[in-house]
PDB file of N, CA and C in Angstrom:
ATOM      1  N   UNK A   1     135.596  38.582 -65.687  1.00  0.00           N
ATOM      2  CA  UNK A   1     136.366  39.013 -64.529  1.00  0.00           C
ATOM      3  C   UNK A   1     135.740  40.299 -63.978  1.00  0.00           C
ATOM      4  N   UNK A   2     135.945  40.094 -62.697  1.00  0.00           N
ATOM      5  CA  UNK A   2     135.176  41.575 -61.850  1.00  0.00           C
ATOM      6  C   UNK A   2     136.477  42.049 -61.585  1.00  0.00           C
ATOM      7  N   UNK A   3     135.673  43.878 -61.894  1.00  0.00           N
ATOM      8  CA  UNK A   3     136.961  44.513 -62.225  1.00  0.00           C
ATOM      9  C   UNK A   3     137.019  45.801 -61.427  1.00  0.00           C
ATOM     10  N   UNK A   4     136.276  46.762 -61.474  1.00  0.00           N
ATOM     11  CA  UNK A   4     136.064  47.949 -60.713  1.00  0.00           C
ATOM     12  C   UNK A   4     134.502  48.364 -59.852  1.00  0.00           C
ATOM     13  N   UNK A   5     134.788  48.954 -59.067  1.00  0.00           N
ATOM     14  CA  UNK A   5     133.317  49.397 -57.910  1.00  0.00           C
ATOM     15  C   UNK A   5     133.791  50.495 -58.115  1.00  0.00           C
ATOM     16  N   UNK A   6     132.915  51.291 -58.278  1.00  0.00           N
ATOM     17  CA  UNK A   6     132.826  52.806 -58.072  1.00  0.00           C
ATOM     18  C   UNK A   6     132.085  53.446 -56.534  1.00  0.00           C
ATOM     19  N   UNK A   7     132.124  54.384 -56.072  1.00  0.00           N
ATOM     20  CA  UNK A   7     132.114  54.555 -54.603  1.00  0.00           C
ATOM     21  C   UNK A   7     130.644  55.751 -55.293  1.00  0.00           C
ATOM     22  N   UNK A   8     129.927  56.111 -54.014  1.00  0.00           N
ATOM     23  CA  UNK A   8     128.292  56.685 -54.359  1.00  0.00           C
ATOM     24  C   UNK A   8     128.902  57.989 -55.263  1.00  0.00           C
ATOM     25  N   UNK A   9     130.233  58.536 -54.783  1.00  0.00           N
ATOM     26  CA  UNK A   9     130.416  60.167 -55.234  1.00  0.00           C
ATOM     27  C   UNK A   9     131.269  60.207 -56.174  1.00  0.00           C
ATOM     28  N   UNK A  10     131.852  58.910 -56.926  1.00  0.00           N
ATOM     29  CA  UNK A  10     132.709  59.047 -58.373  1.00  0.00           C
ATOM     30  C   UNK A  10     131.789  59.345 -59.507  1.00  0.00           C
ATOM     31  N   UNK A  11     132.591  60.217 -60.209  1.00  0.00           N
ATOM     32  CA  UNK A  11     131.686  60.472 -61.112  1.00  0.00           C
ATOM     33  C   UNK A  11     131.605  60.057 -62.856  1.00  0.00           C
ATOM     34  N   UNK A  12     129.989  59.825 -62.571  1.00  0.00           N
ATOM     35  CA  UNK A  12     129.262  58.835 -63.297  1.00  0.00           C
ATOM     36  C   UNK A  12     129.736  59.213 -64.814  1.00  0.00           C
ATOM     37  N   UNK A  13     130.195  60.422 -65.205  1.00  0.00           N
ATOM     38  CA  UNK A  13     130.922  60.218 -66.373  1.00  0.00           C
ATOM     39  C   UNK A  13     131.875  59.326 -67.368  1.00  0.00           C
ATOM     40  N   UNK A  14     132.592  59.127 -65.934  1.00  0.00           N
ATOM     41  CA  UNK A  14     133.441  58.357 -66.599  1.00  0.00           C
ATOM     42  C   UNK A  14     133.289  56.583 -65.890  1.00  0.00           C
ATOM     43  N   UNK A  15     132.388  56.475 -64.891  1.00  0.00           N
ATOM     44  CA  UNK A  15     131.728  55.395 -64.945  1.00  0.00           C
ATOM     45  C   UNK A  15     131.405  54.741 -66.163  1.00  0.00           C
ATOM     46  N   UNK A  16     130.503  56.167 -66.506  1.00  0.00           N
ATOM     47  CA  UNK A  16     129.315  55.327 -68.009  1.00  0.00           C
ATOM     48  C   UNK A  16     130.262  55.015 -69.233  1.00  0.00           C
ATOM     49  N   UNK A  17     131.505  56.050 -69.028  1.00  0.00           N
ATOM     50  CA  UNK A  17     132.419  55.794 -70.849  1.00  0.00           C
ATOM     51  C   UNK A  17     132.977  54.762 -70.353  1.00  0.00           C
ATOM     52  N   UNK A  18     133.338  54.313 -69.092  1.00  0.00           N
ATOM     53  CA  UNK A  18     133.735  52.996 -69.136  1.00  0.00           C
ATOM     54  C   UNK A  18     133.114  51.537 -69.751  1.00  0.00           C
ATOM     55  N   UNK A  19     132.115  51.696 -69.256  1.00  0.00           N
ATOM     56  CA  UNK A  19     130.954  50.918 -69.701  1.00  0.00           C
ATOM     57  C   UNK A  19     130.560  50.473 -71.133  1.00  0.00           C
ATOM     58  N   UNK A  20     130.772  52.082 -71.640  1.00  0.00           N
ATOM     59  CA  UNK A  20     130.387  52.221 -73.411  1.00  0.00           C
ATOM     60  C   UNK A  20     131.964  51.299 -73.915  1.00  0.00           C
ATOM     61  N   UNK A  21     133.049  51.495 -73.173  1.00  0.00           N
ATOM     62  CA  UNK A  21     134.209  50.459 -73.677  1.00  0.00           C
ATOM     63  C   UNK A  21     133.981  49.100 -73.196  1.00  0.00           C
ATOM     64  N   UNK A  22     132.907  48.633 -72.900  1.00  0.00           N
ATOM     65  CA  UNK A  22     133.430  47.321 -71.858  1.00  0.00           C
ATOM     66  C   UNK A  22     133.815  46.872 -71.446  1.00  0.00           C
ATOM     67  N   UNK A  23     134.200  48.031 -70.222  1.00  0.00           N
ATOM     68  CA  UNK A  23     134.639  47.819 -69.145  1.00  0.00           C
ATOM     69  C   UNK A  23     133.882  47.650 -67.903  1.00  0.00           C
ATOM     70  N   UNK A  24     134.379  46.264 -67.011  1.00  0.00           N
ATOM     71  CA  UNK A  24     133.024  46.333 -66.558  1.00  0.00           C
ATOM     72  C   UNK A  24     133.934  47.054 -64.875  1.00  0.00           C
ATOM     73  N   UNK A  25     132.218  47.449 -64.314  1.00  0.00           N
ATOM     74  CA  UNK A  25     132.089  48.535 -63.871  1.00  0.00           C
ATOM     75  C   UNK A  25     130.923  49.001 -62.874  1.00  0.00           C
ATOM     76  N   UNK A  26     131.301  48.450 -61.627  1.00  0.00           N
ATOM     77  CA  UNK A  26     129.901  48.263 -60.998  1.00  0.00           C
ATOM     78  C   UNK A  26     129.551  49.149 -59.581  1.00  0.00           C
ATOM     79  N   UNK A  27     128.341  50.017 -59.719  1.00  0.00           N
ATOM     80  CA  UNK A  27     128.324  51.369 -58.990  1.00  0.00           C
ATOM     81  C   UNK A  27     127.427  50.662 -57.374  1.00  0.00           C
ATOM     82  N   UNK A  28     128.277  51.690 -56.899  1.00  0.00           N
ATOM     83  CA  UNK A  28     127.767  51.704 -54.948  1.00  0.00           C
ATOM     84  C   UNK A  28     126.197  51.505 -55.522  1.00  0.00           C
ATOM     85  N   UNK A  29     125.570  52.837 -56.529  1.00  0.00           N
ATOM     86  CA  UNK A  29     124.169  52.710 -56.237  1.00  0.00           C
ATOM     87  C   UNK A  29     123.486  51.539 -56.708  1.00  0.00           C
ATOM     88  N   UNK A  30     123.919  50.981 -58.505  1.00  0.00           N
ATOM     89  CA  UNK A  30     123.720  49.807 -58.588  1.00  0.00           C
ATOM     90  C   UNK A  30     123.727  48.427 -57.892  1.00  0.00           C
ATOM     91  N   UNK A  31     124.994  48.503 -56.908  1.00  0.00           N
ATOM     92  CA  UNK A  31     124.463  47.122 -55.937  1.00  0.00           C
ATOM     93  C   UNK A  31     123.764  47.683 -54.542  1.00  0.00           C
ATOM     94  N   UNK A  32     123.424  48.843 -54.612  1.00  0.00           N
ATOM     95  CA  UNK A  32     122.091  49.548 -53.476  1.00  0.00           C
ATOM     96  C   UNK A  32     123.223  49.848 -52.194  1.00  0.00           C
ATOM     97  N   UNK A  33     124.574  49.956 -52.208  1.00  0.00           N
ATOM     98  CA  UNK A  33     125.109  49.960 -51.042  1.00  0.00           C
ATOM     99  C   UNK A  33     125.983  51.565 -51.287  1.00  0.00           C
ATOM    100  N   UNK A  34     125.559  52.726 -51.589  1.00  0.00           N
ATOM    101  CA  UNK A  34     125.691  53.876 -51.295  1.00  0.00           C
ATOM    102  C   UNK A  34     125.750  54.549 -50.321  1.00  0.00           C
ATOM    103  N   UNK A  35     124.556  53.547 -48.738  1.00  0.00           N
ATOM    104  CA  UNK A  35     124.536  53.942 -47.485  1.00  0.00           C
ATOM    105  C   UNK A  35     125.940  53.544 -46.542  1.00  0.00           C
ATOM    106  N   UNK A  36     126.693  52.402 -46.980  1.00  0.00           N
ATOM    107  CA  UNK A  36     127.641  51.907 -46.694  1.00  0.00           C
ATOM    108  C   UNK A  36     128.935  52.845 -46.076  1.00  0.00           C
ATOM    109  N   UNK A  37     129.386  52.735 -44.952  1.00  0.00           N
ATOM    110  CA  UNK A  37     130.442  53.513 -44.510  1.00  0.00           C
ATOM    111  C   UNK A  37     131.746  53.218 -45.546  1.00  0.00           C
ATOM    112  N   UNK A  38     132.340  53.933 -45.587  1.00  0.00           N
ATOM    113  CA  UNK A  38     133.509  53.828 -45.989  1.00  0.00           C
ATOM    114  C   UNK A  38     134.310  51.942 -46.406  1.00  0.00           C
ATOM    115  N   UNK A  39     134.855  52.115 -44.648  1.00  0.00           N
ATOM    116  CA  UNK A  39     135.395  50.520 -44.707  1.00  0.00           C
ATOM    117  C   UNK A  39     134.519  49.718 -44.603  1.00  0.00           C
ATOM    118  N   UNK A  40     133.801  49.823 -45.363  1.00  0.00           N
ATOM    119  CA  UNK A  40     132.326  48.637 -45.631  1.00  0.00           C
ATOM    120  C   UNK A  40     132.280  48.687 -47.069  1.00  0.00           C
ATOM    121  N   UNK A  41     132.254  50.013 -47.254  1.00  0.00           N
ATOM    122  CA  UNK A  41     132.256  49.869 -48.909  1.00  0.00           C
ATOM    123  C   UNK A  41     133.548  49.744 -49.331  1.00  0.00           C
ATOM    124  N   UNK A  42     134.062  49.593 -48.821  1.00  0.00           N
ATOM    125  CA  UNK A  42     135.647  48.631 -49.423  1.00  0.00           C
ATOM    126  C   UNK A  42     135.912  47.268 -49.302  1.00  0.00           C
ATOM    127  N   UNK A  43     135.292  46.746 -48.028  1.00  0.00           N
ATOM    128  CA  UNK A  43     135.154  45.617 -47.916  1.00  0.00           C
ATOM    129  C   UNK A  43     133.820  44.947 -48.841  1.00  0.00           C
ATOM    130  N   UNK A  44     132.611  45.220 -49.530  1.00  0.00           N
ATOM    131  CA  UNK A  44     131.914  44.997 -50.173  1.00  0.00           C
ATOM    132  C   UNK A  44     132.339  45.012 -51.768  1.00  0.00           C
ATOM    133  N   UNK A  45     133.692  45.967 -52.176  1.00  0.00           N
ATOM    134  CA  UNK A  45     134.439  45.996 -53.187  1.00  0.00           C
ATOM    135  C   UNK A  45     134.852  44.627 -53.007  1.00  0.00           C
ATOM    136  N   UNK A  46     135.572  44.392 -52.518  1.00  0.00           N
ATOM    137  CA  UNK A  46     136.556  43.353 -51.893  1.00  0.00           C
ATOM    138  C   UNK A  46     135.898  41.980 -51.895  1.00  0.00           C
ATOM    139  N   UNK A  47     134.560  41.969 -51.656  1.00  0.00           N
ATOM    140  CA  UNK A  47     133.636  40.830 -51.533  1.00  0.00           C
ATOM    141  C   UNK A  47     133.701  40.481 -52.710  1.00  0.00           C
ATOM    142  N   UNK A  48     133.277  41.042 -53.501  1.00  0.00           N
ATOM    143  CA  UNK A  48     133.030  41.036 -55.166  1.00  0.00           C
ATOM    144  C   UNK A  48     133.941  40.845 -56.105  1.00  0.00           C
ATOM    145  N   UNK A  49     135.398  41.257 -55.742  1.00  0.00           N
ATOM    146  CA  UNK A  49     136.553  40.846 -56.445  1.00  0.00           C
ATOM    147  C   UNK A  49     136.901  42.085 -56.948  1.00  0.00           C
ATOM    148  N   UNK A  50     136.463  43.219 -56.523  1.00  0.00           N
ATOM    149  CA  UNK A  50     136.645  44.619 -57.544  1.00  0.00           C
ATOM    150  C   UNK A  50     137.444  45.630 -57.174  1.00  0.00           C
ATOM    151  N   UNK A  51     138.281  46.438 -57.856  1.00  0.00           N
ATOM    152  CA  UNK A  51     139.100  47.531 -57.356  1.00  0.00           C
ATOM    153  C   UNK A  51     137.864  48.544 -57.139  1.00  0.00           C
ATOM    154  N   UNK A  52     137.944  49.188 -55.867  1.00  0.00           N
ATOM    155  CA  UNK A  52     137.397  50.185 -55.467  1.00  0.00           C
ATOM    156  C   UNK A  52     137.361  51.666 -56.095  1.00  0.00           C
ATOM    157  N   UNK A  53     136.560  52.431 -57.302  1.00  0.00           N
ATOM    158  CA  UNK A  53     137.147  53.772 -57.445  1.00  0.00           C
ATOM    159  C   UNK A  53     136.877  55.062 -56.513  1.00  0.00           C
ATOM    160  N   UNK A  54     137.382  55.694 -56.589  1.00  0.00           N
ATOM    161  CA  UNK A  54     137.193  56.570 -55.782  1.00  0.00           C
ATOM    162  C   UNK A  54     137.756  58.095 -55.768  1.00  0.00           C
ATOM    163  N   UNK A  55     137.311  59.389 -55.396  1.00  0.00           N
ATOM    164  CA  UNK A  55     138.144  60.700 -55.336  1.00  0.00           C
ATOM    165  C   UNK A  55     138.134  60.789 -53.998  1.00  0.00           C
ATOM    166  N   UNK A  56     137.808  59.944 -53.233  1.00  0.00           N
ATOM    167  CA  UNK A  56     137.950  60.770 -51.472  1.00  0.00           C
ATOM    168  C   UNK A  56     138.541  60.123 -50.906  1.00  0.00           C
ATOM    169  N   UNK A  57     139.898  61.320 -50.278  1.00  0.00           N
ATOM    170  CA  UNK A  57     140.699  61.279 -49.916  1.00  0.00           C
ATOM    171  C   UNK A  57     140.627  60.519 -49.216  1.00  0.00           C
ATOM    172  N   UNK A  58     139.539  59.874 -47.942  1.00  0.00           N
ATOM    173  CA  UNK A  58     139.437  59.099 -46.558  1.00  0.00           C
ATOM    174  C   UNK A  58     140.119  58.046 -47.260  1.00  0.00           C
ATOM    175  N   UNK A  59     139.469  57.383 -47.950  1.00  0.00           N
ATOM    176  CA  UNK A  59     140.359  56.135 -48.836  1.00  0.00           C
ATOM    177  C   UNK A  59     141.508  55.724 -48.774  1.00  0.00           C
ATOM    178  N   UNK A  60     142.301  57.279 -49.156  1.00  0.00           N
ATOM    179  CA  UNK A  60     143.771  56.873 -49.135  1.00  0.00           C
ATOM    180  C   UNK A  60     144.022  56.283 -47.350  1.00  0.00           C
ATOM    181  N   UNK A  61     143.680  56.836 -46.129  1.00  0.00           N
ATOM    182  CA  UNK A  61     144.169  56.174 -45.076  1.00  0.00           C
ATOM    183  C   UNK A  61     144.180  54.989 -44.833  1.00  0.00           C
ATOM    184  N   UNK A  62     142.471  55.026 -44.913  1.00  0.00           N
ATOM    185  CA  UNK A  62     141.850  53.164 -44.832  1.00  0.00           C
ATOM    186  C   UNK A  62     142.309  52.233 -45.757  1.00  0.00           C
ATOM    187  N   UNK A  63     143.060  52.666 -47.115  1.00  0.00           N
ATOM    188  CA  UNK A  63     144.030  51.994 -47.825  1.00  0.00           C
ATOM    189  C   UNK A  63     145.142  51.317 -46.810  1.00  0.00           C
ATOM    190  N   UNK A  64     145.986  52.617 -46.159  1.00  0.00           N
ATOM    191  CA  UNK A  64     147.095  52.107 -45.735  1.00  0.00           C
ATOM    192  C   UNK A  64     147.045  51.724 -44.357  1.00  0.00           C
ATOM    193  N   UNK A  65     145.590  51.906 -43.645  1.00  0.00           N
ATOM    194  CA  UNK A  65     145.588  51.575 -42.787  1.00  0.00           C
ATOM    195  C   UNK A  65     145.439  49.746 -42.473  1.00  0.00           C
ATOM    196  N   UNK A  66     144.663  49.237 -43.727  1.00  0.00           N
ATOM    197  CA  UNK A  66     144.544  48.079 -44.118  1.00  0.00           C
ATOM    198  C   UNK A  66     145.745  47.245 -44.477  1.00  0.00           C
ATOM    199  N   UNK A  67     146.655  47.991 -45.093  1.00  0.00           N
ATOM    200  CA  UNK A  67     147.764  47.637 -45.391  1.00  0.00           C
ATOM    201  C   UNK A  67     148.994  46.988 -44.373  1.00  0.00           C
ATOM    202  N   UNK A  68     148.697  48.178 -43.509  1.00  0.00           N
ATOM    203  CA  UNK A  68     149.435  48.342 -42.104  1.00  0.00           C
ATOM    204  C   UNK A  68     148.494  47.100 -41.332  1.00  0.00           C
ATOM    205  N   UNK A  69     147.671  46.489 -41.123  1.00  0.00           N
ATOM    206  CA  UNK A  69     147.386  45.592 -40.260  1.00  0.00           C
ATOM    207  C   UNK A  69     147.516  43.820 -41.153  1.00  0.00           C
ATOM    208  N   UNK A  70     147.433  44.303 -42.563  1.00  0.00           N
ATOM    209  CA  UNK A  70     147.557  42.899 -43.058  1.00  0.00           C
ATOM    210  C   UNK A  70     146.188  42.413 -43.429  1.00  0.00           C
ATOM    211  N   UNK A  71     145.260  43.612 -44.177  1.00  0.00           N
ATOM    212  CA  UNK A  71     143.944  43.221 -44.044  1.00  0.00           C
ATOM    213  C   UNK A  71     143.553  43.287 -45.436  1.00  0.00           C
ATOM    214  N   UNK A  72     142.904  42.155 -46.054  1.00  0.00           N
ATOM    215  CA  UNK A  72     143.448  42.032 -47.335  1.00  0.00           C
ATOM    216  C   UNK A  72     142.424  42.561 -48.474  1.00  0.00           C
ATOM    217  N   UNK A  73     142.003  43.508 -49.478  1.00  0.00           N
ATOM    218  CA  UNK A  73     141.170  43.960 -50.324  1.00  0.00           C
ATOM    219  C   UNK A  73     141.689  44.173 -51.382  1.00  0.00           C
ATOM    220  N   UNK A  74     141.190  44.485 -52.591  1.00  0.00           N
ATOM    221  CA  UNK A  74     141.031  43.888 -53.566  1.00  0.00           C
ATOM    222  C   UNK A  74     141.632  45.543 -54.448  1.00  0.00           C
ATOM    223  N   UNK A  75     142.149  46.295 -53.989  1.00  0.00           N
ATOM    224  CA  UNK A  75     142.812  47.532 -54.102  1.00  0.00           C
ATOM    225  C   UNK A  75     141.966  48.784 -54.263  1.00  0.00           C
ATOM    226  N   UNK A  76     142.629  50.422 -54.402  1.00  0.00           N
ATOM    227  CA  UNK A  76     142.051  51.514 -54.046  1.00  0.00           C
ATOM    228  C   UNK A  76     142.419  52.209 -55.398  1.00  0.00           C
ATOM    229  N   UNK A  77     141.463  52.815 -56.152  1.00  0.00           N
ATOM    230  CA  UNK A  77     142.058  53.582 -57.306  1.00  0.00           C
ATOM    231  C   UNK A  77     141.622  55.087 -57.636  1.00  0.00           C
ATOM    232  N   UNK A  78     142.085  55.784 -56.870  1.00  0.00           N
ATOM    233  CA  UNK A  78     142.518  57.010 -56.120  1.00  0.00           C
ATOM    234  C   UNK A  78     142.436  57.984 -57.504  1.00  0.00           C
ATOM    235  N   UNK A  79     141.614  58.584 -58.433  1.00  0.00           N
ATOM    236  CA  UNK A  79     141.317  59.635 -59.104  1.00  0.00           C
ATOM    237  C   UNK A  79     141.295  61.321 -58.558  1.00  0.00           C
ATOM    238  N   UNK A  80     142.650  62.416 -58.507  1.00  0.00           N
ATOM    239  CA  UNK A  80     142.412  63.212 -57.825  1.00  0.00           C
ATOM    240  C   UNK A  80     141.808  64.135 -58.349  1.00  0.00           C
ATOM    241  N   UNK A  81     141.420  65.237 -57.986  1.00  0.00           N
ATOM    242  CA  UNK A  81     141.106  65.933 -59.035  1.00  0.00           C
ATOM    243  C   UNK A  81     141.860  67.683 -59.097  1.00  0.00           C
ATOM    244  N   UNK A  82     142.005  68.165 -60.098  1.00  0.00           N
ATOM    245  CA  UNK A  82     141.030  68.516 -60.867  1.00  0.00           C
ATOM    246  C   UNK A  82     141.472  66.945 -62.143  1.00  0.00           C
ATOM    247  N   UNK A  83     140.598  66.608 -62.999  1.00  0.00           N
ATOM    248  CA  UNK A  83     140.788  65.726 -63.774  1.00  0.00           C
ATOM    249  C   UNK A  83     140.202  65.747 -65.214  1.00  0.00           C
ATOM    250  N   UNK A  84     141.062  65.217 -66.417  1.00  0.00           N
ATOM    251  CA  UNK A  84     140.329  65.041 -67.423  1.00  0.00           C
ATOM    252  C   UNK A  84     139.240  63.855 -67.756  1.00  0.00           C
ATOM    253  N   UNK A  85     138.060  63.918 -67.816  1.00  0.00           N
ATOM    254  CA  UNK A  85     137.403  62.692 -67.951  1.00  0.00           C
ATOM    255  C   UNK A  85     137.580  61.684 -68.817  1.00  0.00           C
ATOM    256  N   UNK A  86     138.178  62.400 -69.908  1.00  0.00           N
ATOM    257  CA  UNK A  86     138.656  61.345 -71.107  1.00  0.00           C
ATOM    258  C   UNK A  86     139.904  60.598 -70.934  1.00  0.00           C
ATOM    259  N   UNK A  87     140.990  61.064 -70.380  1.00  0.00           N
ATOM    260  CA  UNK A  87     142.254  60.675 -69.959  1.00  0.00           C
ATOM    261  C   UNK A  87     141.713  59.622 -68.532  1.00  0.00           C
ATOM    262  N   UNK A  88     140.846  59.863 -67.913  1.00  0.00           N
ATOM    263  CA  UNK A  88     140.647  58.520 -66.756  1.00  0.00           C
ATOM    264  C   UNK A  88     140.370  57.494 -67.408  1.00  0.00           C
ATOM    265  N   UNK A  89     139.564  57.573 -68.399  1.00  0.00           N
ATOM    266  CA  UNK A  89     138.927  56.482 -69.109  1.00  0.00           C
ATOM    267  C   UNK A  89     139.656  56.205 -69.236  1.00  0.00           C
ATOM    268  N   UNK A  90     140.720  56.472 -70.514  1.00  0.00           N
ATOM    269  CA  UNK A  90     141.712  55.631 -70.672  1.00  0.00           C
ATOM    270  C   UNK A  90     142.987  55.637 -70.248  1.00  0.00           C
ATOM    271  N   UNK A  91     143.337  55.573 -68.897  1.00  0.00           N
ATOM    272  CA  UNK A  91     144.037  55.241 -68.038  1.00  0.00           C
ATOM    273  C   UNK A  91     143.325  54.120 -67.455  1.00  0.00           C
ATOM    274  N   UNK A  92     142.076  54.437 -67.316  1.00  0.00           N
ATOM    275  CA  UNK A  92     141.434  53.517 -66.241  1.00  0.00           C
ATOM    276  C   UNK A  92     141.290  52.050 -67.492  1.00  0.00           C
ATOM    277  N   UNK A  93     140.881  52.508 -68.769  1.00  0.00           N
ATOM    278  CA  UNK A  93     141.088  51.107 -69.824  1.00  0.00           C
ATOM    279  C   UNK A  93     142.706  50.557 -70.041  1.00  0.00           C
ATOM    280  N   UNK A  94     143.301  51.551 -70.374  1.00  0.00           N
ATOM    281  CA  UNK A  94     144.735  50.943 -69.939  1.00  0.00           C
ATOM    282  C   UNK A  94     145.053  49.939 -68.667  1.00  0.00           C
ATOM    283  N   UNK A  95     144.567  50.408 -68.113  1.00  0.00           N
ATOM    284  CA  UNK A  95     145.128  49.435 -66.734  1.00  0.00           C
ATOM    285  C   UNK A  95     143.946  48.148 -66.380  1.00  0.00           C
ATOM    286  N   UNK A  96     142.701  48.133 -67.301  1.00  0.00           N
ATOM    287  CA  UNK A  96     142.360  47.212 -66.938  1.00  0.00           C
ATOM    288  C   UNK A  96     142.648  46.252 -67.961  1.00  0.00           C
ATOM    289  N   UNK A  97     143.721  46.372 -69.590  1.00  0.00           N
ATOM    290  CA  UNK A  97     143.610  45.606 -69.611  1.00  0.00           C
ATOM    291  C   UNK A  97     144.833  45.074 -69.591  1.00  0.00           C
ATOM    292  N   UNK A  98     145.962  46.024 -68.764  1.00  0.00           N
ATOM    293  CA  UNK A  98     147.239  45.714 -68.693  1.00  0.00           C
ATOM    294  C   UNK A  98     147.582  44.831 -67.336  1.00  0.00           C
ATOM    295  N   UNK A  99     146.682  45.091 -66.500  1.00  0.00           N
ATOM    296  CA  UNK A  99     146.674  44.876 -64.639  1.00  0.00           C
ATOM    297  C   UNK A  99     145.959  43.211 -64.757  1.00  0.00           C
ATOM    298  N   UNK A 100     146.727  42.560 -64.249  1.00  0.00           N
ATOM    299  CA  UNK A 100     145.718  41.512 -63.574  1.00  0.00           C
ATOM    300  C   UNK A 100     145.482  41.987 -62.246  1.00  0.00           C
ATOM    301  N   UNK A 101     144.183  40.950 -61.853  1.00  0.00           N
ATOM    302  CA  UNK A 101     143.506  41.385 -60.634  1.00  0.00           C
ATOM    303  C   UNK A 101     144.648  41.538 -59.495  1.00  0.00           C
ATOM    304  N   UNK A 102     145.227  40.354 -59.106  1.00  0.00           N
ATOM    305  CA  UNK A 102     146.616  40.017 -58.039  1.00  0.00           C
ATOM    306  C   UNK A 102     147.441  41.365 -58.219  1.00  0.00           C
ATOM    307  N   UNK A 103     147.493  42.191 -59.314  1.00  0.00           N
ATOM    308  CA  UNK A 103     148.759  43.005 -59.370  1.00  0.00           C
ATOM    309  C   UNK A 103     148.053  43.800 -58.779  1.00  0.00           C
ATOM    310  N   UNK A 104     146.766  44.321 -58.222  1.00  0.00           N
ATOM    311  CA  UNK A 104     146.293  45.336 -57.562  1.00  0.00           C
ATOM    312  C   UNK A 104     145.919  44.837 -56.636  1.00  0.00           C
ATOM    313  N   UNK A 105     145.947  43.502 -55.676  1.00  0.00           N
ATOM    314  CA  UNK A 105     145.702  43.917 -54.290  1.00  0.00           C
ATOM    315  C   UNK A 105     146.060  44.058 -54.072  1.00  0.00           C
ATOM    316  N   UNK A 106     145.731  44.802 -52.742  1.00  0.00           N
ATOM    317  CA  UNK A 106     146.070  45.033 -51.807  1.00  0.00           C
ATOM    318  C   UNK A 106     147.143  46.708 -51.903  1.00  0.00           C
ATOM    319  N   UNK A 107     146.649  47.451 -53.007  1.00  0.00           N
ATOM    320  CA  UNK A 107     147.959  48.819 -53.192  1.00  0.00           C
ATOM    321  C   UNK A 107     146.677  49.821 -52.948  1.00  0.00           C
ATOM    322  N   UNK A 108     147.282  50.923 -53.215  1.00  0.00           N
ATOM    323  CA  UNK A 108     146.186  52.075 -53.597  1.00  0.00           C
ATOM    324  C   UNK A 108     147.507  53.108 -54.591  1.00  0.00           C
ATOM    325  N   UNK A 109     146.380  52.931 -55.709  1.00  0.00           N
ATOM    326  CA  UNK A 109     146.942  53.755 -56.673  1.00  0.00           C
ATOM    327  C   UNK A 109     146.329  54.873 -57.447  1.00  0.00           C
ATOM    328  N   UNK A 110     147.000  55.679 -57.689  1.00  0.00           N
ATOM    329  CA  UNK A 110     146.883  57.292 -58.211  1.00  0.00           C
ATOM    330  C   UNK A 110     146.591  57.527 -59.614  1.00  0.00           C
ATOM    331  N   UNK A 111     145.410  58.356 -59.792  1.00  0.00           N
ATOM    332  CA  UNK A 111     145.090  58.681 -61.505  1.00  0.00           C
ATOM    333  C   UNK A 111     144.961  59.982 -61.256  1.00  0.00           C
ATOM    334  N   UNK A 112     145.775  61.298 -62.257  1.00  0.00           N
ATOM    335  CA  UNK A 112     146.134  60.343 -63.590  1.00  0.00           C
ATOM    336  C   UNK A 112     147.508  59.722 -63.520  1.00  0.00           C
ATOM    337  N   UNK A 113     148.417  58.812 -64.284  1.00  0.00           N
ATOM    338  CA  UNK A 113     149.118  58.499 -64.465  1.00  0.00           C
ATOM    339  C   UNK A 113     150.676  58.952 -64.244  1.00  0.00           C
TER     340      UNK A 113
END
């Protein structure tokens, strides 16, 4: 199951401890689309089947702006900061293996917990 996209400016910390849990976990730069605007790189999340991660704020609009028209993606997972890196991980492992995919479209939701 495809599970999370990470956006070019999340940071790769807790990308990689995701990873080391197997969790899978797939970066803007790894599929080469870092140049990608915003609602492109959500919609390229979305292509793929993956919750979007992210710390920037723009997100949260184009979340609800998507929301507000009925436009359908694959959800927003909103890390603010200041943050613990170890506590995302496992929030972010908690919820992937508590969340099915369906229970996150289409929301945008807040870490930490």
């Amino acid at each position: 199951m495809n599970l999370f996209y990470a956006d070019a400016n999340f940071h790769r910390a807790i990308t990689t401890g995701l990873k080391q849990r197997g969790i899978d976990v797939r970066t803007a730069q790894e599929d080469r689309a870092d140049h990608l605007s915003d609602p492109d790189l959500l919609s390229r999340a979305t292509e793929q089947g993956r919750v979007l991660l992210t710390h920037d704020t723009d997100f949260l609009s184009i979340g609800v702006e998507w929301q507000q028209r009925g436009q359908a993606f694959c959800g927003v997972l909103f890390v603010s900061t200041p943050f613990s890196i170890v506590q995302c991980i496992e929030d972010m492992e908690l919820l992937a293996h508590a969340e099915l995919p369906e229970h996150l479209a289409n929301r945008v939701l807040f870490l930490p917990f």
